[in-house]
C-alpha atoms as a PDB file:
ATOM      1  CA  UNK A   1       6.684   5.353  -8.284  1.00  0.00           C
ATOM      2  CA  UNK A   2       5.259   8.673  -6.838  1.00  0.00           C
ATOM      3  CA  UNK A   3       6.727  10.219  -4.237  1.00  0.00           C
ATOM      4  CA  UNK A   4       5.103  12.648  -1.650  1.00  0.00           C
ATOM      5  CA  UNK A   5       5.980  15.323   0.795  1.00  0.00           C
ATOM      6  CA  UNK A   6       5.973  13.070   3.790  1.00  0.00           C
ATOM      7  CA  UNK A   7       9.142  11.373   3.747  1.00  0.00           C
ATOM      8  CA  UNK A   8       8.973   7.745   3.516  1.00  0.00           C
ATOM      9  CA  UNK A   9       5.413   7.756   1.842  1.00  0.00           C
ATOM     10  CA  UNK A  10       5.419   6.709  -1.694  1.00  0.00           C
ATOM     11  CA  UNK A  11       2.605   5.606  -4.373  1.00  0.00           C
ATOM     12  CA  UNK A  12       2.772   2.475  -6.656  1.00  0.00           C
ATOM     13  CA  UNK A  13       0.459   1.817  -9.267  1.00  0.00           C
ATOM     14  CA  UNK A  14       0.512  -1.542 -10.854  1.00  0.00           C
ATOM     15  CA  UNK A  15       1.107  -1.890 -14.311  1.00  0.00           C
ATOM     16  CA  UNK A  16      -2.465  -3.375 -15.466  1.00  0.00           C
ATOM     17  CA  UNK A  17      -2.467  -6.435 -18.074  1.00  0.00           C
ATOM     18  CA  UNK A  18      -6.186  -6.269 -19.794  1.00  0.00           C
ATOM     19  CA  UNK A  19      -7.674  -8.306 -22.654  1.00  0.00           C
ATOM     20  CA  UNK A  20     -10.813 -10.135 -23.596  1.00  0.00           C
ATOM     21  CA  UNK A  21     -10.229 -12.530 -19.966  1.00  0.00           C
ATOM     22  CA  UNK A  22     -10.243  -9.446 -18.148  1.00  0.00           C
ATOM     23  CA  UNK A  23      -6.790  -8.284 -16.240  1.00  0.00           C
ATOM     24  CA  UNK A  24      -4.207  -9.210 -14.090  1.00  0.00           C
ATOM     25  CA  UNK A  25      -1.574  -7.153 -12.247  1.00  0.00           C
ATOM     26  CA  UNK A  26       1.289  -7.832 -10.271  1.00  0.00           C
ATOM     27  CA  UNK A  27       0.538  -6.389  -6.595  1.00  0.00           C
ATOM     28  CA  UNK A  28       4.139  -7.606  -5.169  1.00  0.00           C
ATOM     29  CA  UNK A  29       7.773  -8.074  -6.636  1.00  0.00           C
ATOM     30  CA  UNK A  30      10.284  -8.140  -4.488  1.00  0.00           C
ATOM     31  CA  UNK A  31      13.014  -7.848  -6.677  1.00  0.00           C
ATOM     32  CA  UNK A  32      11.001  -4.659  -8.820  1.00  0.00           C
ATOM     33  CA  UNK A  33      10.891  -3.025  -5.719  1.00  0.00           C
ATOM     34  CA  UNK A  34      14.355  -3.396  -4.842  1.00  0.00           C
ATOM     35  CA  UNK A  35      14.967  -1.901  -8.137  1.00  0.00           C
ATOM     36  CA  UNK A  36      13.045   1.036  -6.528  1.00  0.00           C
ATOM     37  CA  UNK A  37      14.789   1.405  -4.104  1.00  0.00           C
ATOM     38  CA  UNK A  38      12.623  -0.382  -1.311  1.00  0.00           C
ATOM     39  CA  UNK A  39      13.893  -3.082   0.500  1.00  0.00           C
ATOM     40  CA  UNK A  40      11.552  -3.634   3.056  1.00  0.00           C
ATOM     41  CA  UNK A  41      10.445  -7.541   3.913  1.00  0.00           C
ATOM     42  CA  UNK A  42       6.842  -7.759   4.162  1.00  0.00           C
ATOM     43  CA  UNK A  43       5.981 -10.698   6.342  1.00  0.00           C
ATOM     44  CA  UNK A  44       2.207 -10.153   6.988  1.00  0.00           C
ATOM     45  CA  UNK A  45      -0.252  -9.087   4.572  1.00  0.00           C
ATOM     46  CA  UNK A  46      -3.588  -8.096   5.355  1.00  0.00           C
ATOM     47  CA  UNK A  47      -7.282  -7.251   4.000  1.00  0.00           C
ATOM     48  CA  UNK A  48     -10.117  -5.407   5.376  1.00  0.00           C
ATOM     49  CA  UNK A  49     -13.654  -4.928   3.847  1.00  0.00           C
ATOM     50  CA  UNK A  50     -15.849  -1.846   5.142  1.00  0.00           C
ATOM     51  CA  UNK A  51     -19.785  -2.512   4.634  1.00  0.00           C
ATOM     52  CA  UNK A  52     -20.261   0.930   4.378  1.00  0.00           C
ATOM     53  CA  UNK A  53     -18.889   4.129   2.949  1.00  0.00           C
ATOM     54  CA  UNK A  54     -17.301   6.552   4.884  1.00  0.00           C
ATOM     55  CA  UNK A  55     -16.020   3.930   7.520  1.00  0.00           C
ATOM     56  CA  UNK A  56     -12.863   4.907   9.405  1.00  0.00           C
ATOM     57  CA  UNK A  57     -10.708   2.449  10.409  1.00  0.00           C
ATOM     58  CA  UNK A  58      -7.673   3.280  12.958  1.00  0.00           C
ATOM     59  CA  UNK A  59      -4.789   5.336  12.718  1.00  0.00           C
ATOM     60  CA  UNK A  60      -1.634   2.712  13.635  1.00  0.00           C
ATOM     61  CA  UNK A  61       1.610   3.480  14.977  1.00  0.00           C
ATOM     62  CA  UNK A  62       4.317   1.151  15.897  1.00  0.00           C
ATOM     63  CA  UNK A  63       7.727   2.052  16.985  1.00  0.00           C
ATOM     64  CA  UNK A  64      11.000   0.045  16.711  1.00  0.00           C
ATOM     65  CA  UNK A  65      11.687  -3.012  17.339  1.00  0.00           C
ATOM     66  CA  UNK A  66       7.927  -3.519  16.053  1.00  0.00           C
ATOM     67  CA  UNK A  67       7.782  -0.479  13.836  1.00  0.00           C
ATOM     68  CA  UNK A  68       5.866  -1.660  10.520  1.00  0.00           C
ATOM     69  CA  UNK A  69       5.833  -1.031   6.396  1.00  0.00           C
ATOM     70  CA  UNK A  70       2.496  -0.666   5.159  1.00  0.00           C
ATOM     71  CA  UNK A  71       0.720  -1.303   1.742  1.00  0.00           C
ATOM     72  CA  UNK A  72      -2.746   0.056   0.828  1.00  0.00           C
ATOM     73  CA  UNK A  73      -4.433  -1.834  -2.061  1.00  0.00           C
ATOM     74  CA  UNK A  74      -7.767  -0.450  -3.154  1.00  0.00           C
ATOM     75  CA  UNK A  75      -9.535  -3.523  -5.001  1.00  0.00           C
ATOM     76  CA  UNK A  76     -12.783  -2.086  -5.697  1.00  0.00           C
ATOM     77  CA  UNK A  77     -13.754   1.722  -5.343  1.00  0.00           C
ATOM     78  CA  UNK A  78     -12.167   4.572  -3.556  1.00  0.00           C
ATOM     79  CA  UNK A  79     -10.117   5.618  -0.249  1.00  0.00           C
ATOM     80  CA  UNK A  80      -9.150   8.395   1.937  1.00  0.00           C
ATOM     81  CA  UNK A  81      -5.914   6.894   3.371  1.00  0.00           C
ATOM     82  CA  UNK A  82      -4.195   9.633   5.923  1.00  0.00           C
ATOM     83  CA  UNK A  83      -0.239   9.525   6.499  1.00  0.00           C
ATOM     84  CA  UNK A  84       0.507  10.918   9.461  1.00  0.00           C
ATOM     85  CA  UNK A  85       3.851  11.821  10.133  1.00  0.00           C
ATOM     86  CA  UNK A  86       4.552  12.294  14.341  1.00  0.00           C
ATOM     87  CA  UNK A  87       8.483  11.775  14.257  1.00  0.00           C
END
């Protein structure tokens, strides 16, 4: 776990499993991220695809009772993901 200078922002990089198959990593443990200290319940998960590079996608903001965690996955490639913090 990396942490960053925006409170509540933190990276995870999956431990990657290789061998002559190819890979396999484990993108979500709840109890290995308890042991991390994070105990949110994700109860959506989401994917987007962008065509093109250099798409930008929207910046989302959701306060309580609807305020949401968030997990970026890159699967193939790159990203510029931007945390904005506006507490």
């Amino acid at each position: 776990m990396e942490t960053t200078d925006l409170d509540g922002v933190i990276i995870l990089t999956p431990r990657v499993f290789s061998d002559a198959r190819g890979s396999f990593q484990e993108t979500y443990n709840r109890h290995t991220l308890a042991g991390l200290g994070i105990d949110t319940v994700f109860v959506q998960d989401n994917q987007s695809w962008s065509r093109e590079a250099g798409t930008v996608r929207g910046l989302h903001f959701q306060a309580p009772p609807h305020a949401q965690a968030k997990i970026v996955r890159v699967l193939v490639g790159e990203i510029f993901d931007v945390a904005v913090d506006i507490r």
